[in-house]
Protein backbone atom coordinates (compact mmCIF):
# COMPACT_ATOMS: atom_id res chain seq x y z
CA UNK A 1 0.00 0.00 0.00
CA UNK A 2 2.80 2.31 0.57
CA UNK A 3 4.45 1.69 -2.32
CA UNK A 4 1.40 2.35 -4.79
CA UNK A 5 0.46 6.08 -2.22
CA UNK A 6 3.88 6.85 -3.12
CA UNK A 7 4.00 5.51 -6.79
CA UNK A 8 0.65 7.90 -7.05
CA UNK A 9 2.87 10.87 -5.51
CA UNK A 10 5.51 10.55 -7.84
CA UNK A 11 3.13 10.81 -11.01
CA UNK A 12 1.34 13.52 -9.57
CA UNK A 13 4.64 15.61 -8.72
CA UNK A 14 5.62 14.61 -12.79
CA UNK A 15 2.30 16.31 -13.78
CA UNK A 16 2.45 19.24 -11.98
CA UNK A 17 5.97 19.46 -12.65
CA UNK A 18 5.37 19.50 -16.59
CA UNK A 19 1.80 21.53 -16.52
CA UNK A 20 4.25 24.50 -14.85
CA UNK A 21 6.27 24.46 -18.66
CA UNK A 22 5.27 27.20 -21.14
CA UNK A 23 2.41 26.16 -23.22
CA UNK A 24 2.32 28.09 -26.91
CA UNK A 25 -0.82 27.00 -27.70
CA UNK A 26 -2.36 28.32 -24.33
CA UNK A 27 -0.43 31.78 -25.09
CA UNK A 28 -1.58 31.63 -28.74
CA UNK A 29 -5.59 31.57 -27.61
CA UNK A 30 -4.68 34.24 -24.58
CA UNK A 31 -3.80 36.36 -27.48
CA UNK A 32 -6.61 35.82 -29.95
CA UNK A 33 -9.02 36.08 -26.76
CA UNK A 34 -10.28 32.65 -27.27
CA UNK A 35 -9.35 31.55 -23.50
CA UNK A 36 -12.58 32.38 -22.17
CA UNK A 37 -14.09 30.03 -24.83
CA UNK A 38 -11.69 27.03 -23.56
CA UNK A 39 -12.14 27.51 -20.39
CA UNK A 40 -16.12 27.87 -20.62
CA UNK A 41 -16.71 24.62 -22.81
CA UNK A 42 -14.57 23.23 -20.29
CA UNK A 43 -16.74 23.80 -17.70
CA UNK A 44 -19.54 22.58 -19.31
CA UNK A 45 -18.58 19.64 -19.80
CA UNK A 46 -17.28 19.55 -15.81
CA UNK A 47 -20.65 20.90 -14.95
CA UNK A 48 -22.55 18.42 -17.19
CA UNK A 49 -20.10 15.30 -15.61
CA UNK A 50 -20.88 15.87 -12.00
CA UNK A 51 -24.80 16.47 -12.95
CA UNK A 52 -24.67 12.86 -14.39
CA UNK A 53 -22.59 11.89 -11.27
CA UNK A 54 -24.93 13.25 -8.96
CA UNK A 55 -27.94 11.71 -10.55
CA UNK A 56 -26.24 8.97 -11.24
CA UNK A 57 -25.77 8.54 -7.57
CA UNK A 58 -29.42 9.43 -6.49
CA UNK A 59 -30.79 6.68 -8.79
CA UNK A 60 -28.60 3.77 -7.71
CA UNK A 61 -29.12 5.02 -3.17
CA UNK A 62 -32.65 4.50 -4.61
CA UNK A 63 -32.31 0.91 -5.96
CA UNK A 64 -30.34 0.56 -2.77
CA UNK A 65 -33.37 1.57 -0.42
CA UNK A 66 -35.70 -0.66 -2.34
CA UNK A 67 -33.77 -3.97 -2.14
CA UNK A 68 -33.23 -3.17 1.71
């Protein structure tokens, strides 16, 4: 168990290690103004995920209840 917590921490140190480079692409849409469209589809979609989640979630506590 140790092994795979610190395993995890090493990836995740990687990650944030790289996402901290220079992207151009990033830059590129910060200059055309097109950032605010990124980061708003993204959240749609994040939005839209944890609405599924969360009903996802209701529905199954309700199967739950009724084989209790």
């Amino acid at each position: 168990m140790k092994t795979n917590l610190f395993s995890l921490l090493l990836i995740l140190t990687t990650f944030v290690a790289d996402a901290q480079s220079e992207v151009e692409m990033a830059d590129q849409f910060r200059a055309d103004g097109k950032i605010n469209v990124v980061i708003a589809v993204i959240g749609i979609i994040l939005v839209g995920l944890f609405v599924y989640l969360f009903r996802l979630d209701r529905k199954i506590t309700d199967l739950e209840n009724r084989l209790k």
